[in-house]
Protein backbone atom coordinates (compact mmCIF):
# COMPACT_ATOMS: atom_id res chain seq x y z
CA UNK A 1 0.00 0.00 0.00
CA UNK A 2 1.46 3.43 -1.07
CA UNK A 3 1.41 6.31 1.24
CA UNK A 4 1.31 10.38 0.56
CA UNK A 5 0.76 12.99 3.39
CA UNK A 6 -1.90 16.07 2.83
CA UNK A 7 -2.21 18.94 5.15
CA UNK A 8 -5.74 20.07 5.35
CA UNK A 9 -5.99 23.69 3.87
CA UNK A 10 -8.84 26.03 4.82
CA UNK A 11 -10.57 25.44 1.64
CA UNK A 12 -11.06 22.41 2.13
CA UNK A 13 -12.80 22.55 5.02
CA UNK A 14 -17.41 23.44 5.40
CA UNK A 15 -18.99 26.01 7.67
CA UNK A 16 -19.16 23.80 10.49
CA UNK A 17 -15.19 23.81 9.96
CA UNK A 18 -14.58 20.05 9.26
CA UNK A 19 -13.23 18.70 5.90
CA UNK A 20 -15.90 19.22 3.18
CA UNK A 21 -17.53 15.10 2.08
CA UNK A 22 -16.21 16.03 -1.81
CA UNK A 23 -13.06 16.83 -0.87
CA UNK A 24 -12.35 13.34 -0.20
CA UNK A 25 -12.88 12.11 -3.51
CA UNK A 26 -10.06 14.56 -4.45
CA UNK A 27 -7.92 12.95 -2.07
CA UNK A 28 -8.42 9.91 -3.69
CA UNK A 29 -7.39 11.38 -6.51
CA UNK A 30 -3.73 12.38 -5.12
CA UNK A 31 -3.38 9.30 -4.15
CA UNK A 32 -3.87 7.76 -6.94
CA UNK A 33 -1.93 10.09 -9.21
CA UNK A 34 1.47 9.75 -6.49
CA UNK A 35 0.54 5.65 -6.55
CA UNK A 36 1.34 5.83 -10.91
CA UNK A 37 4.07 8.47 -9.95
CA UNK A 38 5.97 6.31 -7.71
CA UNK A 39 5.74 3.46 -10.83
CA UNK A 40 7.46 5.45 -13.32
CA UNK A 41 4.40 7.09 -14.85
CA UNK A 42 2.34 9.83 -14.96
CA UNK A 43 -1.65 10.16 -16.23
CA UNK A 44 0.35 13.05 -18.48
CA UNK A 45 2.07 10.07 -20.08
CA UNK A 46 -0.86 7.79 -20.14
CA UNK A 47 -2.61 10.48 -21.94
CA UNK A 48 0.01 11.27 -24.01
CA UNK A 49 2.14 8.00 -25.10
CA UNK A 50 -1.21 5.16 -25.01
CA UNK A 51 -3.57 7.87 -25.90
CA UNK A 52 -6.10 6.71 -23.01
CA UNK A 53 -8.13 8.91 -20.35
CA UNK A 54 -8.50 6.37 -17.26
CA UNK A 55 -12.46 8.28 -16.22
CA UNK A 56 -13.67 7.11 -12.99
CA UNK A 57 -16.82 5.05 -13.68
CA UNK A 58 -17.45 3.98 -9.82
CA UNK A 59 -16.70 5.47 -6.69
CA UNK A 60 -17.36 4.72 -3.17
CA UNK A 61 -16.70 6.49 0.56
CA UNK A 62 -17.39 5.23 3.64
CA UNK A 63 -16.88 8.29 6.56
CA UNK A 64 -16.16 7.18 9.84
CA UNK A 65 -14.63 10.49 11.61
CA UNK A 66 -13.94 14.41 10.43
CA UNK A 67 -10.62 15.74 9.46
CA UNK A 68 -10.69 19.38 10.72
CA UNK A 69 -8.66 22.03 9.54
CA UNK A 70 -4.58 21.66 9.72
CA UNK A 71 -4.78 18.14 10.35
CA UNK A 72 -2.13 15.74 8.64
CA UNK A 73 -3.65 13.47 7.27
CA UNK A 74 -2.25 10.27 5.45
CA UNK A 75 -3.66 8.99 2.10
CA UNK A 76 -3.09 5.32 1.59
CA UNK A 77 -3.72 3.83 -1.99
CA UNK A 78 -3.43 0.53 -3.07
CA UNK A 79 -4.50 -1.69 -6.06
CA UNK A 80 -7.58 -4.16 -5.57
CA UNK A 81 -8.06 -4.93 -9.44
CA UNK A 82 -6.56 -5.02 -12.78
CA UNK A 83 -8.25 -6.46 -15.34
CA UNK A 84 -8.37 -5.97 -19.03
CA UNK A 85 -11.32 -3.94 -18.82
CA UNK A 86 -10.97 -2.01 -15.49
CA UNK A 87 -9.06 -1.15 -12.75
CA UNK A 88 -9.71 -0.44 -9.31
CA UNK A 89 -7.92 1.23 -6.69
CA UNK A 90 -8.25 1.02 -2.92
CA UNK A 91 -8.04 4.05 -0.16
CA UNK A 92 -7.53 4.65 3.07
CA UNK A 93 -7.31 8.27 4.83
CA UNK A 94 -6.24 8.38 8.38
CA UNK A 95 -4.92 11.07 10.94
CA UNK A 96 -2.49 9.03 12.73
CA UNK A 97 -3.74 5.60 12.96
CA UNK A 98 -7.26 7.04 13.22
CA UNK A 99 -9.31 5.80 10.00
CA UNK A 100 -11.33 8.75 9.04
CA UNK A 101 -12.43 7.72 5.69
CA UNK A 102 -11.81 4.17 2.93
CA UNK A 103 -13.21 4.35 -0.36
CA UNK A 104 -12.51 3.06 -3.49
CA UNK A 105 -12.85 4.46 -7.41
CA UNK A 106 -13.43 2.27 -10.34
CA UNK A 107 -11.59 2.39 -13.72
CA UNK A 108 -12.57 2.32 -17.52
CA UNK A 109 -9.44 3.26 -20.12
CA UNK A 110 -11.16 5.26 -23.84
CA UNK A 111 -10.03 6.65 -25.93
CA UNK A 112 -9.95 10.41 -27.13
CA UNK A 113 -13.44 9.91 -29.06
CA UNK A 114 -14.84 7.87 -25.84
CA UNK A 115 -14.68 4.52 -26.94
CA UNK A 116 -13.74 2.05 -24.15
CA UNK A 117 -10.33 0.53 -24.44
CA UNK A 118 -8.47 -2.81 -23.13
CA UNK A 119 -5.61 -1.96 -20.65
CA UNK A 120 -2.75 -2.47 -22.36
CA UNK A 121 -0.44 -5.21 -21.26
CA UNK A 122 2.45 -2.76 -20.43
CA UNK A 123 0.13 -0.52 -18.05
CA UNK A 124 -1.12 -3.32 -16.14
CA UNK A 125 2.26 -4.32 -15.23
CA UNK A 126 3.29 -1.24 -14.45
CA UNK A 127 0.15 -0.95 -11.77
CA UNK A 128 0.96 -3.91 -10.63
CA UNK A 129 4.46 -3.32 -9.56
C-alpha cells in the first residue's frame, strides 16, 4: 500500500469547519496520481504516449470520523483490481492511525473519441508493480 501525506488547507474545510464530504474524492485522486508516480508514470504520459483517459466510472466512501482544519492526514492507496477492462484502486485516509475515511474508485481506459479501451499489457504491469 502506497502512502502520501496532505495537510488540510482552509478550503477544504465546510462552515461547520470540518473537511468538506467532496473533498475526499479529491484525495483519492492524489493518491492515486502519487501511486502511478511512484511506478514510473504519470496520467500526463498515459494520456500522451497510449492515448487513453482512465475516467472514474465507480466510486465509493465510507466516513467514519472528520478531518478538521490543519490536520495531517495520510492517504493510503493501493490496487484491488486489474483487469483488461478495469481497474480499481483502494483508499484509506487516516490522521495518525485514526481511519477517518476508505473508499474506493473504479476504472474504464477510452479513448480520445470515448470509446472504451483494453488496458494495455504494459500498463497493467506497471500498476501492478
Amino acid at each position: 500500500m502506497d502512502e502520501v501525506l496532505y495537510r488540510v488547507i482552509y478550503g477544504d474545510t465546510d462552515c461547520g469547519g470540518v473537511m468538506y464530504y467532496a473533498h475526499y474524492m479529491r484525495l483519492f485522486e492524489i493518491g492515486r496520481t502519487e501511486y502511478l508516480r511512484k511506478r514510473g508514470l504519470s496520467y500526463r504520459a498515459v494520456e500522451e504516449e497510449k492515448g487513453l483517459i482512465l475516467p472514474v466510472v465507480e466510486v465509493s466512501a465510507r466516513y467514519k470520523a472528520s478531518a478538521r482544519y490543519d490536520d495531517l492526514l495520510r492517504i493510503k492507496t493501493r490496487l484491488l483490481e486489474a483487469k483488461s477492462y478495469k481497474v480499481v484502486f483502494g483508499y484509506e485516509i487516516l490522521r495518525d492511525e485514526d481511519l477517518l475515511v476508505e473508499g474506493h474508485t473504479t476504472h474504464v481506459a477510452i479513448n480520445r473519441e470515448g470509446k472504451v479501451m483494453r488496458f494495455p499489457r504494459d500498463l497493467l504491469e506497471i500498476l501492478l508493480k
